[in-house]
C-alpha atoms as a PDB file:
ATOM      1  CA  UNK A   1      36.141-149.920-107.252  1.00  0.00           C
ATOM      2  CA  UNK A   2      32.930-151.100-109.137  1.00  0.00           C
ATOM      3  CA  UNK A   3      32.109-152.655-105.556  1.00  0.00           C
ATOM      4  CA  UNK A   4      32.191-149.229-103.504  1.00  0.00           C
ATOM      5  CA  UNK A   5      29.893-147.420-106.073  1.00  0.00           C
ATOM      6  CA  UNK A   6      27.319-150.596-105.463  1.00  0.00           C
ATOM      7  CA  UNK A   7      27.863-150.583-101.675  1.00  0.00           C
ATOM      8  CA  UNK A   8      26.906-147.096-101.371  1.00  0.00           C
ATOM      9  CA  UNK A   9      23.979-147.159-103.558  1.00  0.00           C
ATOM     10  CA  UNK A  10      23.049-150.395-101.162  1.00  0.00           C
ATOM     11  CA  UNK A  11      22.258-147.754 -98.077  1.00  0.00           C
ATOM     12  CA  UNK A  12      19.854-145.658 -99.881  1.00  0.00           C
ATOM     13  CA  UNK A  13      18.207-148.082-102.540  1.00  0.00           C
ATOM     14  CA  UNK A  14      16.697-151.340-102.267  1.00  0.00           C
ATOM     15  CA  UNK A  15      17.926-152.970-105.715  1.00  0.00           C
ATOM     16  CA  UNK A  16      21.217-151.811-107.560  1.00  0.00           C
ATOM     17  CA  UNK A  17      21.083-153.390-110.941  1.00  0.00           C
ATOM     18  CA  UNK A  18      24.348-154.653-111.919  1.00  0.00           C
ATOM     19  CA  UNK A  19      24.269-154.156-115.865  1.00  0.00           C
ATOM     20  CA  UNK A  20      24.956-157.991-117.267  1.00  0.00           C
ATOM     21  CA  UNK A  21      25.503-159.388-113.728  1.00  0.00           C
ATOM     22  CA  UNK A  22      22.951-159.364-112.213  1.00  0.00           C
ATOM     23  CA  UNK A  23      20.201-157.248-109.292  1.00  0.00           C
ATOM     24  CA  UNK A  24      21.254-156.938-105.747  1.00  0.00           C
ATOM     25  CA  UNK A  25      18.338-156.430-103.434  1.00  0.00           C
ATOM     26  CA  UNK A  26      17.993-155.526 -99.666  1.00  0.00           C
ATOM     27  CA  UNK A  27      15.004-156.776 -97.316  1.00  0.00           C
ATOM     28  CA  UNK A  28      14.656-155.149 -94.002  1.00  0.00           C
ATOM     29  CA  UNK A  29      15.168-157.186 -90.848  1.00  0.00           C
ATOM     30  CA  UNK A  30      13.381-156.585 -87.612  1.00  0.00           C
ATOM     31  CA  UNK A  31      15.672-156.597 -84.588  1.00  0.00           C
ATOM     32  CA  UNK A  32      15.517-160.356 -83.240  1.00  0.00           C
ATOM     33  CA  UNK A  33      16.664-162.210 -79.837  1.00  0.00           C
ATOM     34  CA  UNK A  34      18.300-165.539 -79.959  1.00  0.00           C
ATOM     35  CA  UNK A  35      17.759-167.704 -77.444  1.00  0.00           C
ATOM     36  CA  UNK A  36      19.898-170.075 -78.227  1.00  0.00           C
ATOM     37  CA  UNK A  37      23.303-168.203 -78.386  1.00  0.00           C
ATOM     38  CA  UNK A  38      21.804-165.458 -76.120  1.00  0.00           C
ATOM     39  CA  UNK A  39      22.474-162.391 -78.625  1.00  0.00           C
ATOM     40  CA  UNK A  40      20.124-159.478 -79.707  1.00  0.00           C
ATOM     41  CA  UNK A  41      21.063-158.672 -83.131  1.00  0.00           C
ATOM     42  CA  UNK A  42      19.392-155.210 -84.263  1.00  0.00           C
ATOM     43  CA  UNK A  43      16.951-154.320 -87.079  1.00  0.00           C
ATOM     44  CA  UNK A  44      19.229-153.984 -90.197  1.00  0.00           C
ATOM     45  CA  UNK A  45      18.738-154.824 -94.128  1.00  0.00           C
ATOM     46  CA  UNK A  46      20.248-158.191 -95.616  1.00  0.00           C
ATOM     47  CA  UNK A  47      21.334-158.790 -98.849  1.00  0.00           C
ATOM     48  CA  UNK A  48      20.138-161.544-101.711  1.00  0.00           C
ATOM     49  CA  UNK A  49      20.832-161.598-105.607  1.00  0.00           C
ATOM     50  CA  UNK A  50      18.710-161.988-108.569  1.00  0.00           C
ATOM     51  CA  UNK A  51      20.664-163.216-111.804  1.00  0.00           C
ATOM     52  CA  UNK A  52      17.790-162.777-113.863  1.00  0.00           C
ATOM     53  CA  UNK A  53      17.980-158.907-113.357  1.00  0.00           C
ATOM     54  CA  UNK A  54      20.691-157.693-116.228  1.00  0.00           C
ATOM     55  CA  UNK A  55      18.878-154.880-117.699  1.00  0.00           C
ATOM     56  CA  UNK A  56      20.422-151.225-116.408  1.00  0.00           C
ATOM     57  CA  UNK A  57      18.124-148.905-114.943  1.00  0.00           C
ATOM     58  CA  UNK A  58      20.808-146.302-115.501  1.00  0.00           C
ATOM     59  CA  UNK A  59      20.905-145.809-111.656  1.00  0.00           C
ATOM     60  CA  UNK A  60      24.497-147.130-111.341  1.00  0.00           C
ATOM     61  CA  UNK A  61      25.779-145.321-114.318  1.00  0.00           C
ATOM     62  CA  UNK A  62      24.375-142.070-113.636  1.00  0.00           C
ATOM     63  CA  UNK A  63      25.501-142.434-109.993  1.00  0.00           C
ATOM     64  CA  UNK A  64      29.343-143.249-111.060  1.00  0.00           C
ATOM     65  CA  UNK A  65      29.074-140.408-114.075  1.00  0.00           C
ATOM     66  CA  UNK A  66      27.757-137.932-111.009  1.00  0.00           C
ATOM     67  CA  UNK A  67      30.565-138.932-108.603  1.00  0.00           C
ATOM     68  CA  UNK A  68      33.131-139.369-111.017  1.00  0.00           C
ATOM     69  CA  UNK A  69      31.949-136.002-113.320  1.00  0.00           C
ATOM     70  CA  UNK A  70      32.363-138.119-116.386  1.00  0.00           C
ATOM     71  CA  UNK A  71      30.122-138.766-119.296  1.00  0.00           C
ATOM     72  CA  UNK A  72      27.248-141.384-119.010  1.00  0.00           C
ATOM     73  CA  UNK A  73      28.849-143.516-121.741  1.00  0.00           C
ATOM     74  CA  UNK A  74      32.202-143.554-120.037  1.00  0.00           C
ATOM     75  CA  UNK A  75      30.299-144.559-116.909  1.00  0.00           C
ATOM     76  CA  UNK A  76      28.537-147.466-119.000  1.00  0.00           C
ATOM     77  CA  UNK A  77      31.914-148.348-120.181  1.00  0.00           C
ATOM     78  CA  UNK A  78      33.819-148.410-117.032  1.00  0.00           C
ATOM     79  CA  UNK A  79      30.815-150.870-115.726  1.00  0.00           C
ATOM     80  CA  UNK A  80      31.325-153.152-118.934  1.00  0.00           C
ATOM     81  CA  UNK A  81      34.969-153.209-117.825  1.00  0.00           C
ATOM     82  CA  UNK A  82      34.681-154.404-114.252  1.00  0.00           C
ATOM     83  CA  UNK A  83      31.730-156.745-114.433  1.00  0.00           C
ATOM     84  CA  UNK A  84      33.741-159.069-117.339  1.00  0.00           C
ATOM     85  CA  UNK A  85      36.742-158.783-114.916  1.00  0.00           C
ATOM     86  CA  UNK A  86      34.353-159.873-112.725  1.00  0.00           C
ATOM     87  CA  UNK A  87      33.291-163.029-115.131  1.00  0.00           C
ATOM     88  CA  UNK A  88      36.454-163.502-116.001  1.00  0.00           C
ATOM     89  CA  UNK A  89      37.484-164.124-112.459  1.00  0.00           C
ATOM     90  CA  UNK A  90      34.375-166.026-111.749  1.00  0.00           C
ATOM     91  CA  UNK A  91      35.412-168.322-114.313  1.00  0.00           C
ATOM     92  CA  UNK A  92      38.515-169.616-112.263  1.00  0.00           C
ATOM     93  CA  UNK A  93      37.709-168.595-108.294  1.00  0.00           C
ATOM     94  CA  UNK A  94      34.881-167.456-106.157  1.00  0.00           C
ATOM     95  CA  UNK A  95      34.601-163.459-106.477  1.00  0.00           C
ATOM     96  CA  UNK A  96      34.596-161.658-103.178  1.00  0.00           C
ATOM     97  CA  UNK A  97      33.166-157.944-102.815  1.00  0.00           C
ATOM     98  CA  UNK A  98      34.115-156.104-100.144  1.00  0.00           C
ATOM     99  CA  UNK A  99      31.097-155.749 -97.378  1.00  0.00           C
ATOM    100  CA  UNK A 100      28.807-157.323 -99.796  1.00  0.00           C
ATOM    101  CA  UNK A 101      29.273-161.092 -99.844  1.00  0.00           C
ATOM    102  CA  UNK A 102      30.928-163.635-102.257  1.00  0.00           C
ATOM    103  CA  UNK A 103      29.796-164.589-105.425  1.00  0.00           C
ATOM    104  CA  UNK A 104      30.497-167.959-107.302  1.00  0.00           C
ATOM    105  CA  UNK A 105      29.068-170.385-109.503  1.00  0.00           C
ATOM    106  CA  UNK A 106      27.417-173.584-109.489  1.00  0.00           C
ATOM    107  CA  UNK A 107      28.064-176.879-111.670  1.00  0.00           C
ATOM    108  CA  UNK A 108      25.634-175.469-114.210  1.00  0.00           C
ATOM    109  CA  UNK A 109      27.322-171.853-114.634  1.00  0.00           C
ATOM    110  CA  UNK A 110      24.849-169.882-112.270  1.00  0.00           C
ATOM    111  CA  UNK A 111      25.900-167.476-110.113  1.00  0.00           C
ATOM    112  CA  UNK A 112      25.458-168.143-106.197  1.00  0.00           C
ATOM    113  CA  UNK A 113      25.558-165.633-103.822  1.00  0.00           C
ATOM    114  CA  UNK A 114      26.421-165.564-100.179  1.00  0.00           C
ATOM    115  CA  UNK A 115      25.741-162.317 -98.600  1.00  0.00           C
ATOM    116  CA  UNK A 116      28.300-161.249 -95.913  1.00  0.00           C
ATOM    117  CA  UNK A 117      26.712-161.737 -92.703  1.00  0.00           C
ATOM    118  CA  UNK A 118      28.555-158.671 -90.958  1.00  0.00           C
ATOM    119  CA  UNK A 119      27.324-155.988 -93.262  1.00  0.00           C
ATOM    120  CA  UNK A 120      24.108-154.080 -92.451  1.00  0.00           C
ATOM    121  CA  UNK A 121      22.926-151.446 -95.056  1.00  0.00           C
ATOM    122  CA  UNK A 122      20.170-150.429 -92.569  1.00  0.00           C
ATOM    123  CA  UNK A 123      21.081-146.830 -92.036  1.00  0.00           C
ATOM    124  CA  UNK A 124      19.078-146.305 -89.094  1.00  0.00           C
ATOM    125  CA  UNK A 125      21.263-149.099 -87.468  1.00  0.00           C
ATOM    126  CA  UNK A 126      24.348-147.247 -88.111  1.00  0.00           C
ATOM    127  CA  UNK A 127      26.868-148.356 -85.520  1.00  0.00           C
ATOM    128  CA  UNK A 128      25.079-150.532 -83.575  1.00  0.00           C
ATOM    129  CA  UNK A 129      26.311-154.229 -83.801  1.00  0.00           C
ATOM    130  CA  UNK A 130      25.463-157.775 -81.994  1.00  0.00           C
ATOM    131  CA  UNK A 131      25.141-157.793 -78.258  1.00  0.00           C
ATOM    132  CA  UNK A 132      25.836-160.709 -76.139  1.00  0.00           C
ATOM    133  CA  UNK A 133      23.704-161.588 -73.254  1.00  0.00           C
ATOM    134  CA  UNK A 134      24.332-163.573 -70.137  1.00  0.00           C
ATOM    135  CA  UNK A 135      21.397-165.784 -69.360  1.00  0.00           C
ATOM    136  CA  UNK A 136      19.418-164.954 -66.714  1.00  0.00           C
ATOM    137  CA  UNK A 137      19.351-167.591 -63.906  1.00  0.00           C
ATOM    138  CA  UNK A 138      15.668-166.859 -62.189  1.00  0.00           C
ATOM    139  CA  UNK A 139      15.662-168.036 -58.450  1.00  0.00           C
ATOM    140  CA  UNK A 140      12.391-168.930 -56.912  1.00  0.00           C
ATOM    141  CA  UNK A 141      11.822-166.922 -53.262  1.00  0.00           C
ATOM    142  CA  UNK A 142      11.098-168.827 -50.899  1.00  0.00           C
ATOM    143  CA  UNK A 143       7.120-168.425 -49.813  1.00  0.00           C
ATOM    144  CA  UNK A 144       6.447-168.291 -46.295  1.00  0.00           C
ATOM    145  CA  UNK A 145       2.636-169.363 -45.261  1.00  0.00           C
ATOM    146  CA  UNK A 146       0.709-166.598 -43.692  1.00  0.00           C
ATOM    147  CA  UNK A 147       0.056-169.229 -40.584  1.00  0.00           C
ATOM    148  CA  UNK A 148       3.406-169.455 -39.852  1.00  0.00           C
ATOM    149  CA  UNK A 149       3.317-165.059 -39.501  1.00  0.00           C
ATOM    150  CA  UNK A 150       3.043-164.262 -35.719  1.00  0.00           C
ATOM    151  CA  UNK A 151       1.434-161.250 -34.975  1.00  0.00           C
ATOM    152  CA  UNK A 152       4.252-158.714 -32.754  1.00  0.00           C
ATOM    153  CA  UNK A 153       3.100-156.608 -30.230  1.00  0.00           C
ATOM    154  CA  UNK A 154       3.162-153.223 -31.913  1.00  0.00           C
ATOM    155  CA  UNK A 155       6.326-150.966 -31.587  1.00  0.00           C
ATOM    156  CA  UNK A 156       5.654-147.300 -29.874  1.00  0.00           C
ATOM    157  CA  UNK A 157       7.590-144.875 -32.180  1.00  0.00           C
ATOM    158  CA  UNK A 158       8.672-142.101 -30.276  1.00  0.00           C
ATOM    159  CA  UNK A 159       9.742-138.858 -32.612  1.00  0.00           C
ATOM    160  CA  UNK A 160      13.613-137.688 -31.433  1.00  0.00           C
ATOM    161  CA  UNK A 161      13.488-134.469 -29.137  1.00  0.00           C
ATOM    162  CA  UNK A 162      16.081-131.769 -30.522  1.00  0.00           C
ATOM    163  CA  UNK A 163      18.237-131.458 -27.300  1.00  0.00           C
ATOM    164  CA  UNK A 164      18.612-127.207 -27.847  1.00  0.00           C
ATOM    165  CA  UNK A 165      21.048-126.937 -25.683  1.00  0.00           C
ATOM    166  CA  UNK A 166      23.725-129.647 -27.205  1.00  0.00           C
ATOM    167  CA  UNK A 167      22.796-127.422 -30.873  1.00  0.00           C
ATOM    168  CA  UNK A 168      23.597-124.007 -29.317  1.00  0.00           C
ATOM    169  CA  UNK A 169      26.487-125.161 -27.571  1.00  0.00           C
ATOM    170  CA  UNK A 170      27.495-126.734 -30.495  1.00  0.00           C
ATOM    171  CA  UNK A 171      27.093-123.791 -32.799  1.00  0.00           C
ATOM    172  CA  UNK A 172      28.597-122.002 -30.286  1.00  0.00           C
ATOM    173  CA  UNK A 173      31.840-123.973 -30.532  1.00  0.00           C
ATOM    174  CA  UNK A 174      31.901-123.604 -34.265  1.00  0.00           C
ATOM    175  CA  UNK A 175      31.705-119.755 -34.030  1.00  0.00           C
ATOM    176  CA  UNK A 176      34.659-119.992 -31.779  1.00  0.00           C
ATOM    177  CA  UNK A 177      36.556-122.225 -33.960  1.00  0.00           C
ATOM    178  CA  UNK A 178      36.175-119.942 -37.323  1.00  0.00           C
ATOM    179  CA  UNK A 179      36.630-116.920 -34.821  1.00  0.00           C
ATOM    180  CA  UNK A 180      40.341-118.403 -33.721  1.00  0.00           C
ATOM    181  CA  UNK A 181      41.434-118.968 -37.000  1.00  0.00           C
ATOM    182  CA  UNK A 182      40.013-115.577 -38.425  1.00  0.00           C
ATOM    183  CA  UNK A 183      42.099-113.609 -35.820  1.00  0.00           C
ATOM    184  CA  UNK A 184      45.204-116.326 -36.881  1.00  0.00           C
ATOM    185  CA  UNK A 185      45.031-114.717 -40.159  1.00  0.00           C
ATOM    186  CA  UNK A 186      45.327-111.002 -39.045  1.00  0.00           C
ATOM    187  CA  UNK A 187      48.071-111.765 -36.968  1.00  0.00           C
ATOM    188  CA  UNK A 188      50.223-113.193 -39.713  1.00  0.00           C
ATOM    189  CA  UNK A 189      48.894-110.400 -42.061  1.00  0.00           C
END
C-alpha cells in the first residue's frame, strides 16, 4: 500500500523521500525516435534512486495522514512499518513495487534499483504509449533528360457547347415523370 501513496506522489513531484529507504527521483525525457527498432517512444519522466536520501521531508507522511485523515505520527508509523517489511524482504528476495521498478541488493548490502521501463509519470503523456513504425522504403524516380522531351504540336481546346435543346427536352421529361406519379397518388387517395 506504501507503494501506491509513492506512485502517486511520483506524478506531481520530482523526489519522494522514502524515510530510511531511500529518495526516488524523476528526470524528464524528451520524446525520441529509434532507428533501430523503428519506434517513437513519447516525452515521459523515468525513474532512478538515491540511497543516500533517508531523511523525511514530511511530504510522504503528511500526504498519507491527508488521504488517510489520520494523525502525522500514525502516518510516520505506518511508513516505519512498511519500509522494514520492505528490508526485511530485501534481505531474502528482490522487492518489486508495483509500476515503479524492482529493488535489490548488491554483494555489499546496497540497494540497486531497476526502474520499470513501462511506467511513465509524465502527466502530460497520459495515455499515450510506444508506436511502431514500418520503415520507409524510398524509391528513386526515374529522371528523364530534357533532350529526350519532344516538343507536341499544341492541342486546340475547344469549350463544350450546352446543346439547349437536349436540357429542355430533358427537363421536360422529368416534369412529366414527377407529373405521372403525382396524379398516381390522387388516384389511389
Amino acid at each position: 500500500m506504501l507503494a501506491q501513496y509513492v506512485r502517486d506522489l511520483l506524478y506531481r513531484y520530482e523526489c519522494v523521500i522514502i524515510p530510511d529507504f531511500g529518495g526516488l527521483l524523476t528526470h524528464t525525457v524528451s520524446a525520441k525516435i529509434d532507428p533501430d527498432n523503428h519506434t517513437f517512444s513519447p516525452p515521459s519522466k523515468k525513474l532512478s534512486f538515491n540511497a543516500q536520501m533517508k531523511e523525511s521531508d514530511g511530504l510522504l507522511a503528511n500526504y498519507i495522514a491527508s488521504i488517510d485523515h489520520i494523525s502525522l505520527d500514525s502516518a510516520q508509523n505506518y511508513i516505519q512499518f512498511e519500509v522494514d517489511e520492505w528490508r526485511e524482504k530485501l534481505k531474502k528476495q528482490d522487492l518489486e513495487l508495483a509500476d515503479i521498478g524492482v529493488f535489490s541488493l548488491d554483494s555489499v548490502g546496497n540497494i540497486r534499483f531497476e526502474p520499470n521501463s513501462k511506467s511513465n509519470f509524465l502527466t502530460d503523456s497520459f495515455g499515450l504509449t510506444e508506436i511502431e513504425m514500418p520503415e520507409v522504403e524510398r524509391v528513386e524516380s526515374e529522371q528523364i533528360p530534357m533532350e529526350t522531351i519532344e516538343m507536341q504540336a499544341p492541342v486546340d481546346i475547344k469549350p463544350k457547347t450546352k446543346k439547349r435543346k437536349k436540357q429542355a427536352q430533358s427537363t421536360w421529361i422529368s416534369f412529366l415523370q414527377y407529373g405521372a406519379i403525382f396524379a398516381l397518388v390522387l388516384r389511389a387517395l
